[in-house]
N, C-alpha and C. Protein backbone atom coordinates (compact mmCIF):
# COMPACT_ATOMS: atom_id res chain seq x y z
N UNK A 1 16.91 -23.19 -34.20
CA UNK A 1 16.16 -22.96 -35.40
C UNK A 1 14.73 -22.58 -35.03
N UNK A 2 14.40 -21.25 -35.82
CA UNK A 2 12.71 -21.17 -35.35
C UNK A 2 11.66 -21.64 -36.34
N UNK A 3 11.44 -22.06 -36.03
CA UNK A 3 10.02 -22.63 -36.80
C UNK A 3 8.93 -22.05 -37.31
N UNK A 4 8.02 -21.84 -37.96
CA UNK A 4 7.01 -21.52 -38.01
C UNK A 4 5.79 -21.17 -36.77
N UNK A 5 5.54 -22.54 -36.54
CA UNK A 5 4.90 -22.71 -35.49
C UNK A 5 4.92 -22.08 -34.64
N UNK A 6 6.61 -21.64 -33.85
CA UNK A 6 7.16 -21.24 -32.73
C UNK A 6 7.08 -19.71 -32.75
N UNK A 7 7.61 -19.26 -34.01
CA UNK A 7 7.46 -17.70 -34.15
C UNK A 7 6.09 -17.42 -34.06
N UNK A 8 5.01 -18.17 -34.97
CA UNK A 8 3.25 -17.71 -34.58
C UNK A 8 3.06 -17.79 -33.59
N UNK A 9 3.56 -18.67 -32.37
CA UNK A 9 2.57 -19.02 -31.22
C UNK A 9 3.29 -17.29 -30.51
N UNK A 10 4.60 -17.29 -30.74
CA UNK A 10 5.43 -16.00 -29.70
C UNK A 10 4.53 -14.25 -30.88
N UNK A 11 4.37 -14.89 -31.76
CA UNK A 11 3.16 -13.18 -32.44
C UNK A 11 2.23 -13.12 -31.27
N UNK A 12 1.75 -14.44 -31.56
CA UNK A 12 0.12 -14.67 -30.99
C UNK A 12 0.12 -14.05 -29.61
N UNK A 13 1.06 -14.69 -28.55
CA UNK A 13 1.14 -14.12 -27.40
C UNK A 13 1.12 -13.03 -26.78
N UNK A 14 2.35 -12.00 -28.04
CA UNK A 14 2.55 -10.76 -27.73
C UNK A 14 1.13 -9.78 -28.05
N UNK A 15 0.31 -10.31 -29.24
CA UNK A 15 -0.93 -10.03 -29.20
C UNK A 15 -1.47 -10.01 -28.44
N UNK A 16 -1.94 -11.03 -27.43
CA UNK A 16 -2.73 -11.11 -26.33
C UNK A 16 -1.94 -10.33 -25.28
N UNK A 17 -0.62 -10.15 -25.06
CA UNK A 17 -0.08 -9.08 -24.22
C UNK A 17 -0.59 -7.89 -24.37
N UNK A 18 -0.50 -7.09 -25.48
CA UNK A 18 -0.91 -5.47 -25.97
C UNK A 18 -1.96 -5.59 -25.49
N UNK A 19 -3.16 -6.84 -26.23
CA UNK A 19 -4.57 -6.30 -25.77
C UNK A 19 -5.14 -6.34 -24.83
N UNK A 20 -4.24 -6.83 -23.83
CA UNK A 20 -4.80 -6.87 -22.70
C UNK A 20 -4.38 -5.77 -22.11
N UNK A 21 -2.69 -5.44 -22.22
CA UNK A 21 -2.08 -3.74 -21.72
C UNK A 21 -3.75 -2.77 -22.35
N UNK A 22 -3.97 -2.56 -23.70
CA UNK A 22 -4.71 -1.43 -24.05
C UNK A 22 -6.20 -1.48 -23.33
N UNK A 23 -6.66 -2.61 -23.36
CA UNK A 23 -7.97 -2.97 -22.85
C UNK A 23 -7.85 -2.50 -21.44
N UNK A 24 -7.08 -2.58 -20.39
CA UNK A 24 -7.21 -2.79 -19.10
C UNK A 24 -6.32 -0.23 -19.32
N UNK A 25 -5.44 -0.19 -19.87
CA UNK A 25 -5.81 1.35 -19.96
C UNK A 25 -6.88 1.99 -20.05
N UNK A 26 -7.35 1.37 -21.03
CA UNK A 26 -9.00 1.74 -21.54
C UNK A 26 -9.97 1.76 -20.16
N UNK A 27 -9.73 0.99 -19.62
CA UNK A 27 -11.28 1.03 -19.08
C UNK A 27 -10.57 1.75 -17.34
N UNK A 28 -9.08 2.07 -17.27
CA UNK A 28 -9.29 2.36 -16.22
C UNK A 28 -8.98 4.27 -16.63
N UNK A 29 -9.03 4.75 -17.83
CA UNK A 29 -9.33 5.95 -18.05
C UNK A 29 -10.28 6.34 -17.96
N UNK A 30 -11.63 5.08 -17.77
CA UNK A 30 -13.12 5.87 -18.38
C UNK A 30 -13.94 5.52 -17.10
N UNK A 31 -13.41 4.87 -16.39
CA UNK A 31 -13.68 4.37 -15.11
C UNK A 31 -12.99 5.34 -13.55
N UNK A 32 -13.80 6.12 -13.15
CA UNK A 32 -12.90 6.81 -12.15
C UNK A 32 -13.41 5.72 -11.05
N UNK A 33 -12.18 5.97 -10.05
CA UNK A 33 -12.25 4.91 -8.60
C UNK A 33 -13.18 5.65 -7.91
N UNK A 34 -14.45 5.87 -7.50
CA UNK A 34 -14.50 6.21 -5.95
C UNK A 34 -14.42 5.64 -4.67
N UNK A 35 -13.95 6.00 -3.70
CA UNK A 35 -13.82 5.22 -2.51
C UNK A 35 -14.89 5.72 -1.33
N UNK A 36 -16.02 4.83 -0.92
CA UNK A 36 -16.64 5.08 0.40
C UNK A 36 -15.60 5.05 1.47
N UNK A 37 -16.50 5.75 2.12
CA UNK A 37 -15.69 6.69 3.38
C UNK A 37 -16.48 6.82 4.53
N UNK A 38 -16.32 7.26 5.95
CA UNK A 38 -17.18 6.94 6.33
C UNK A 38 -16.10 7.25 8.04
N UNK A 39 -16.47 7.99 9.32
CA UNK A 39 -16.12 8.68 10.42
C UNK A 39 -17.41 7.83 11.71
N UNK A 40 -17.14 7.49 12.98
CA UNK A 40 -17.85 7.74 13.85
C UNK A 40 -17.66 9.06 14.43
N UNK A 41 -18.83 9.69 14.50
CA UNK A 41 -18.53 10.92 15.66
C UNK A 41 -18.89 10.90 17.18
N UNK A 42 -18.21 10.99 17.98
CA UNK A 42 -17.73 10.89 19.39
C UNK A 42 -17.26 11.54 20.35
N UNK A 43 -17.88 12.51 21.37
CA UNK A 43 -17.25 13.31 22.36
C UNK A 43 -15.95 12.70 22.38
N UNK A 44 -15.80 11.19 23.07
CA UNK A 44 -14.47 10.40 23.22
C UNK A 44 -13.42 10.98 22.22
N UNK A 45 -13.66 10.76 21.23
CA UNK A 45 -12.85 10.50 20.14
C UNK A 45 -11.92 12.15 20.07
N UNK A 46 -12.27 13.26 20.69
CA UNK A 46 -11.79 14.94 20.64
C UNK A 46 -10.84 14.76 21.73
N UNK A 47 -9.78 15.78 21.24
CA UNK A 47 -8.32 15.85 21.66
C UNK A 47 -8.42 17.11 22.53
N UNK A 48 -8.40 17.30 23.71
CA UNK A 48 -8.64 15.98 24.95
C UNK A 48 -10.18 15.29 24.87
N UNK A 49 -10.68 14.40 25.21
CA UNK A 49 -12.24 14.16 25.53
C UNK A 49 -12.91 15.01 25.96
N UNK A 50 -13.95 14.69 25.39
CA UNK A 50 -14.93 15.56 25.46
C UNK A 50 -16.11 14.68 26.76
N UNK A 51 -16.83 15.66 27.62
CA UNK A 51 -18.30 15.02 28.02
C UNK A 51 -19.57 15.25 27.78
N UNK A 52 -19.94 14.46 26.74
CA UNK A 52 -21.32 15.16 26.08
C UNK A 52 -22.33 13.50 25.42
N UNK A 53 -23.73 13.94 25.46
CA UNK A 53 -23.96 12.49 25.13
C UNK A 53 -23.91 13.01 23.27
N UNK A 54 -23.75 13.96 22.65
CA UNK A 54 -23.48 13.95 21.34
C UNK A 54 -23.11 12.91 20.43
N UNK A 55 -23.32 12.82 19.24
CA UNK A 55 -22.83 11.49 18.85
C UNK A 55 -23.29 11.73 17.00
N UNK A 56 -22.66 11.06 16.21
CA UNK A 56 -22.97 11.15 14.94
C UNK A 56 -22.02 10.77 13.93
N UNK A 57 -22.49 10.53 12.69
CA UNK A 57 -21.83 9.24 11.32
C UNK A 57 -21.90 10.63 10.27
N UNK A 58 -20.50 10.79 9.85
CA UNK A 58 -20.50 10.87 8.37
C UNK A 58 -20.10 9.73 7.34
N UNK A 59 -20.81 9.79 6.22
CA UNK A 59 -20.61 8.82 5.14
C UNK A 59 -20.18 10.42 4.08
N UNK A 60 -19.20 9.55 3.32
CA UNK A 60 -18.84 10.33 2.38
C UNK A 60 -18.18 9.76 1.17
N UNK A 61 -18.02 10.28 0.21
CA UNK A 61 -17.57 9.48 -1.38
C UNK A 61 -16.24 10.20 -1.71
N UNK A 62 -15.43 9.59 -2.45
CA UNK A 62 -14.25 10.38 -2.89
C UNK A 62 -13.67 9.77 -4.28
N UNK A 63 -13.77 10.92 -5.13
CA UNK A 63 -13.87 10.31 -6.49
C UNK A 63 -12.17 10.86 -6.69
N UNK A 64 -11.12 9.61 -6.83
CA UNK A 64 -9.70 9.35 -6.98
C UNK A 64 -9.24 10.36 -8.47
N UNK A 65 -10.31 10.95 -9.12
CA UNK A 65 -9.62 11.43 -10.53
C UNK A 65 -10.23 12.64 -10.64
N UNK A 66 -11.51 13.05 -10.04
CA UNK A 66 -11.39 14.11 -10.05
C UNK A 66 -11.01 15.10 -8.60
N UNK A 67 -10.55 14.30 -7.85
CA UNK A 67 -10.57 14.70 -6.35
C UNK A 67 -11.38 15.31 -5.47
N UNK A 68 -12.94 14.93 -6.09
CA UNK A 68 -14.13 15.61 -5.40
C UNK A 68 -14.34 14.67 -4.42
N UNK A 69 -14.50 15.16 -3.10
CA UNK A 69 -14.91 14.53 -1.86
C UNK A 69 -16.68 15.01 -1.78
N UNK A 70 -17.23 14.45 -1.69
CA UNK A 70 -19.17 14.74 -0.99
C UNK A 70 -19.35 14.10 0.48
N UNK A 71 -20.06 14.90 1.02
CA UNK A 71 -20.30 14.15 2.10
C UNK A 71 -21.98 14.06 2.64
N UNK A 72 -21.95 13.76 3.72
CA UNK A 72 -23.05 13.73 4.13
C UNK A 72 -23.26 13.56 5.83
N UNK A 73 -23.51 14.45 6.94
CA UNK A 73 -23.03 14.15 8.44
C UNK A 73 -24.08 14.41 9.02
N UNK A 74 -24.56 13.37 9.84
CA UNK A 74 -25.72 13.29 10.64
C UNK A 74 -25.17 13.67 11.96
N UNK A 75 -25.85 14.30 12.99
CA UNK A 75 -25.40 14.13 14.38
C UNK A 75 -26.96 14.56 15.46
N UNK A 76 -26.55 14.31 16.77
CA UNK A 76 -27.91 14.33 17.61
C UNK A 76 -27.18 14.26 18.77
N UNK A 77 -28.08 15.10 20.06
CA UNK A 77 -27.33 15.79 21.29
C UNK A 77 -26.51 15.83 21.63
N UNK A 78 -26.25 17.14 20.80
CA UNK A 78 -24.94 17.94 21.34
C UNK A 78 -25.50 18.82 22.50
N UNK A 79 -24.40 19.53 23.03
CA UNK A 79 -24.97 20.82 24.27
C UNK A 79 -25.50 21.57 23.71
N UNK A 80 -25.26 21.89 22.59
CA UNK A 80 -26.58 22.89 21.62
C UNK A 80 -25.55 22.86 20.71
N UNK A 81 -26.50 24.09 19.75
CA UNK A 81 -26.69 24.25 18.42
C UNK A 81 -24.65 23.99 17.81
N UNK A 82 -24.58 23.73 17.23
CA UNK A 82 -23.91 23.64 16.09
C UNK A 82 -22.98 24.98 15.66
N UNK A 83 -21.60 25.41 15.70
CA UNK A 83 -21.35 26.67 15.76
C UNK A 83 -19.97 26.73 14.79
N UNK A 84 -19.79 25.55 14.07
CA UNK A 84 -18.56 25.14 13.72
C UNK A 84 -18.21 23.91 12.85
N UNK A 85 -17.92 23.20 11.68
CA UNK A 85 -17.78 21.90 11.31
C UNK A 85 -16.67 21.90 10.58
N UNK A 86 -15.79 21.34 10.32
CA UNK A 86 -13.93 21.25 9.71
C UNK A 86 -13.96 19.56 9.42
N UNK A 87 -13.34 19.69 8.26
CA UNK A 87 -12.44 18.83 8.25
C UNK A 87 -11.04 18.94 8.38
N UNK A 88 -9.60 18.18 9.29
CA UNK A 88 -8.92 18.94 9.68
C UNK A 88 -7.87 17.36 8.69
N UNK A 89 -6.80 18.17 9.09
CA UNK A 89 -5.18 17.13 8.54
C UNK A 89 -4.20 17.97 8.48
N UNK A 90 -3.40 16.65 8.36
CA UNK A 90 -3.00 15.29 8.73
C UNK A 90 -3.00 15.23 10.19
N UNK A 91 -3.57 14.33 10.33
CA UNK A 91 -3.31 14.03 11.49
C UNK A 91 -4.17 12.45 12.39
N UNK A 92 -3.48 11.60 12.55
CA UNK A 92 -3.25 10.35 13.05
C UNK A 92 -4.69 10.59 14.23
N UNK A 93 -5.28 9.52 14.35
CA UNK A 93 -6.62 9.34 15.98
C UNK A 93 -5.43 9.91 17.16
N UNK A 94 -5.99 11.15 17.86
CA UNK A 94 -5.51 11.47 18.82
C UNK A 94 -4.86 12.42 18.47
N UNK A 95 -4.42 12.83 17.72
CA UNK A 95 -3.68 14.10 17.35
C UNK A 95 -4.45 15.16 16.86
N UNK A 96 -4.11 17.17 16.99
CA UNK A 96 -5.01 17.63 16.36
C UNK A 96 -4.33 18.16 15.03
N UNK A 97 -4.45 18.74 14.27
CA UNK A 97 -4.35 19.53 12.98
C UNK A 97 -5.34 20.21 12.83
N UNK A 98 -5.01 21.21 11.80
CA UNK A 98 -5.48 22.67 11.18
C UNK A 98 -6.85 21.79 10.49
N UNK A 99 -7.73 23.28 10.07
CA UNK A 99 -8.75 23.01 9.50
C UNK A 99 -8.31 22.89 7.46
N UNK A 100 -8.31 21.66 7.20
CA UNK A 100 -8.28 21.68 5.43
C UNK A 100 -9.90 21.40 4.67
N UNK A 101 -10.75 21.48 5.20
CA UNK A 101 -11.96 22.34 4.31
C UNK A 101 -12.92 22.46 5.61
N UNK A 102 -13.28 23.66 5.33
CA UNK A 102 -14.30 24.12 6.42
C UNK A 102 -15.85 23.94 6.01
N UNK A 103 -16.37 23.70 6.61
CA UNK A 103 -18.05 24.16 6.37
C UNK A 103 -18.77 24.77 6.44
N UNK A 104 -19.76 25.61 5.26
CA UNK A 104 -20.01 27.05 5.74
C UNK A 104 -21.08 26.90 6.49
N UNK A 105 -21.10 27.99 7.79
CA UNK A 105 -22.34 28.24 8.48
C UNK A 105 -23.33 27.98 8.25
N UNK A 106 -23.90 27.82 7.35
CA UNK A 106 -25.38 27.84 6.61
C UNK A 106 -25.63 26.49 6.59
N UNK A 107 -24.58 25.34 6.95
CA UNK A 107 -24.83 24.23 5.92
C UNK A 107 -24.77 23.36 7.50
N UNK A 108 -24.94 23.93 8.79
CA UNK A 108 -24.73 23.42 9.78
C UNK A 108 -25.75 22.81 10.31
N UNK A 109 -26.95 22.55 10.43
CA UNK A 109 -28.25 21.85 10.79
C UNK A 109 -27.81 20.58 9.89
N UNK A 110 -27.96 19.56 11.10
CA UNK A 110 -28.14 18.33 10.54
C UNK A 110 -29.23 18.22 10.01
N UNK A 111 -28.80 17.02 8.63
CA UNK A 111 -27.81 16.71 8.02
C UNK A 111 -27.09 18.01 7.37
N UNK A 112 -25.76 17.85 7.48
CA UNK A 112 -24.55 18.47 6.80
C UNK A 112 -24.65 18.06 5.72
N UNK A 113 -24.54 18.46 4.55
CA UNK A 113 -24.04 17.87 3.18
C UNK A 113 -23.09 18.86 2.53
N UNK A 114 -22.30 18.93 1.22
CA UNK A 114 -21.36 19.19 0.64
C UNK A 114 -20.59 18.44 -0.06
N UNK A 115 -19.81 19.52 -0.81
CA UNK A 115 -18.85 18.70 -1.35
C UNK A 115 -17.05 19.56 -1.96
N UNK A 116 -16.36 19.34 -2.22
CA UNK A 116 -14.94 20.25 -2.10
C UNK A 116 -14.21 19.51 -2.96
N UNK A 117 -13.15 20.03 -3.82
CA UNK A 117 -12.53 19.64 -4.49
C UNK A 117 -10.89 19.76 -3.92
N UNK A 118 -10.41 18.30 -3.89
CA UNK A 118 -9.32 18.61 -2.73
C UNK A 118 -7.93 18.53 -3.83
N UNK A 119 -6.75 19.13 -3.11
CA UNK A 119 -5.37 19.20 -3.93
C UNK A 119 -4.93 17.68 -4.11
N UNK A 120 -3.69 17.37 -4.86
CA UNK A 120 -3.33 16.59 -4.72
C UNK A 120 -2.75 16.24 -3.12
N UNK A 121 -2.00 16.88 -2.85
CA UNK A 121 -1.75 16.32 -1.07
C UNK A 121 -2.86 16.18 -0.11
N UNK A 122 -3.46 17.02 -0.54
CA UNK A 122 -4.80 16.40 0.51
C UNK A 122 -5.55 15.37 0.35
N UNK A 123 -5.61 14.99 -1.05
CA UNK A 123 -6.48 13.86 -1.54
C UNK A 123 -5.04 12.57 -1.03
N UNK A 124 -4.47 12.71 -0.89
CA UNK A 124 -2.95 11.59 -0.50
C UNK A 124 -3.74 11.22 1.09
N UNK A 125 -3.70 12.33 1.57
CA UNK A 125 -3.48 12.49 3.31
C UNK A 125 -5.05 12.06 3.60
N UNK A 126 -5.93 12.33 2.67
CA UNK A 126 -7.44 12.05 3.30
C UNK A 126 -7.27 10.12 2.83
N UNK A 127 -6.54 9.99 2.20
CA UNK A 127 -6.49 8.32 1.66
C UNK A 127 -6.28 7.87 2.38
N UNK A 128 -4.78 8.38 3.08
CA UNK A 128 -3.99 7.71 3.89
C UNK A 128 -4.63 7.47 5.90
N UNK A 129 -5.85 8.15 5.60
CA UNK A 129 -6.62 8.08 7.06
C UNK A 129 -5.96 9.27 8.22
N UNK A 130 -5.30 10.19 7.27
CA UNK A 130 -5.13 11.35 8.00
C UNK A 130 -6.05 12.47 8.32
N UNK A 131 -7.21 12.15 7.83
CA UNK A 131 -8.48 13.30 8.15
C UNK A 131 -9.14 13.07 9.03
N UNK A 132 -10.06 13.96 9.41
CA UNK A 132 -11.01 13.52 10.79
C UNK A 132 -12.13 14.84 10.63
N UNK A 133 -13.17 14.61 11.34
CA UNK A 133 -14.35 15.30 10.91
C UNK A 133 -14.87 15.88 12.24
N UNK A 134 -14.83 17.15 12.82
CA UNK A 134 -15.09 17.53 14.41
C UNK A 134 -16.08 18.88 14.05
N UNK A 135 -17.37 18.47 15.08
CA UNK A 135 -18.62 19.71 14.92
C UNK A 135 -18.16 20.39 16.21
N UNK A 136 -18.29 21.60 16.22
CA UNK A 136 -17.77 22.34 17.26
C UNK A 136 -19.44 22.96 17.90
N UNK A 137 -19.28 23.23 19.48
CA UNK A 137 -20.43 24.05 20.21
C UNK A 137 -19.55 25.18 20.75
N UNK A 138 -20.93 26.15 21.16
CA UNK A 138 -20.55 27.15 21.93
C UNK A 138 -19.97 26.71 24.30
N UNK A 139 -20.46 25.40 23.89
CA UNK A 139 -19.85 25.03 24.92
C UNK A 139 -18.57 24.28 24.89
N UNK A 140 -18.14 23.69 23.90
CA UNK A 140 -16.84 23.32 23.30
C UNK A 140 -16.26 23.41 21.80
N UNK A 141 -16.01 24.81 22.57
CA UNK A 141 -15.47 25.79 21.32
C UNK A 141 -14.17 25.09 20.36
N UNK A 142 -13.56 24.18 20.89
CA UNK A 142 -12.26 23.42 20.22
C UNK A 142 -13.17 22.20 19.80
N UNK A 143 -14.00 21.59 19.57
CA UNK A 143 -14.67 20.55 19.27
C UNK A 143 -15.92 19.89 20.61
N UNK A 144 -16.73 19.78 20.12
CA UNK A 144 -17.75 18.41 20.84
C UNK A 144 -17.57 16.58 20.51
N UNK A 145 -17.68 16.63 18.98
CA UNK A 145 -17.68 14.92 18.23
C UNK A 145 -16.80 15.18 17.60
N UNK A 146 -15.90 14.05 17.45
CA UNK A 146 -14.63 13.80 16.37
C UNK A 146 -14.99 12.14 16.25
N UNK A 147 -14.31 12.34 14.40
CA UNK A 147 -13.99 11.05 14.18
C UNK A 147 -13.41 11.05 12.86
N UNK A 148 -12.35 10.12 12.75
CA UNK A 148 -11.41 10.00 12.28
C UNK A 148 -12.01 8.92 10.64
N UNK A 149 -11.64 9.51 9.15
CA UNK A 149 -12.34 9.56 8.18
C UNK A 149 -11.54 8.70 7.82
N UNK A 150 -11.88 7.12 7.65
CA UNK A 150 -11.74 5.83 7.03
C UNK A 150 -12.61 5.12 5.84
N UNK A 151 -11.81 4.45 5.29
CA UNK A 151 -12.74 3.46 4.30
C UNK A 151 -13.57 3.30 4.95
N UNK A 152 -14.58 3.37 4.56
CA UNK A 152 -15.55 2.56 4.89
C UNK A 152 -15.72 0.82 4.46
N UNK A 153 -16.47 -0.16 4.86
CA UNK A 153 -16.13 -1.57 4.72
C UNK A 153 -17.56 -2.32 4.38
């Protein structure tokens, strides 16, 4: 037998179910995720090694809804000037892959900045810690610094 009581308290509940389902939709429609991000750059770290005292940090943002990546890449002694900057994927620390957004010439004097609007698979593969960030010289034309594009923490 249901009661009064028993049927209000099971309304009441399902109430507080919905509004919490609509409330928690709500705010994660109006709310985009971004995720910090963030590479060491490292002769070491280039497929094969590199020998150079080169060295340098990108920090970068990645906004989950609209799939805009920004960045920002510092670096300091390389063998010279700067002739080249990629972001490349998929591909795991130690492995190489193709270039999936390049950087234009112009934008090569540290600091690097930019920003690119990536596909759905690329925005998967840059999540998943399949990207990596390598400045290229005229003395190492396949890369100088690499480093592999993680959460940052």
């Amino acid at each position: 037998m249901v009661t009064k009581f028993s049927l209000r308290n099971s309304v009441l509940s399902l109430s507080v179910v919905l509004m919490s389902s609509v409330t928690s939709l709500a705010s994660s429609s109006v709310f985009a995720d971004t995720v910090a991000l963030q590479a060491n750059l490292q002769p070491s770290s280039e497929v094969p090694p590199r020998v150079s005292k080169g060295h340098g940090q990108l920090k970068a943002t990645f906004d989950t809804t609209t799939k805009t990546l920004q960045w920002t890449v510092t670096y300091a002694d390389l063998s010279g000037p700067a002739t080249m900057a990629h972001f490349h994927g998929p591909a795991p620390v130690g492995q190489n892959a193709k270039v999936q957004v390049p950087i234009d010439k112009n934008a090569l004097p540290s600091p690097i900045t930019g920003q690119a609007t990536l596909t759905e698979e690329q925005a998967n593969e840059l999540m998943a810690g399949q990207y990596y960030f390598n400045i290229h010289t005229e003395k190492n034309p396949t890369g100088e610094i690499r480093g592999q594009v993680m959460p940052a923490n």
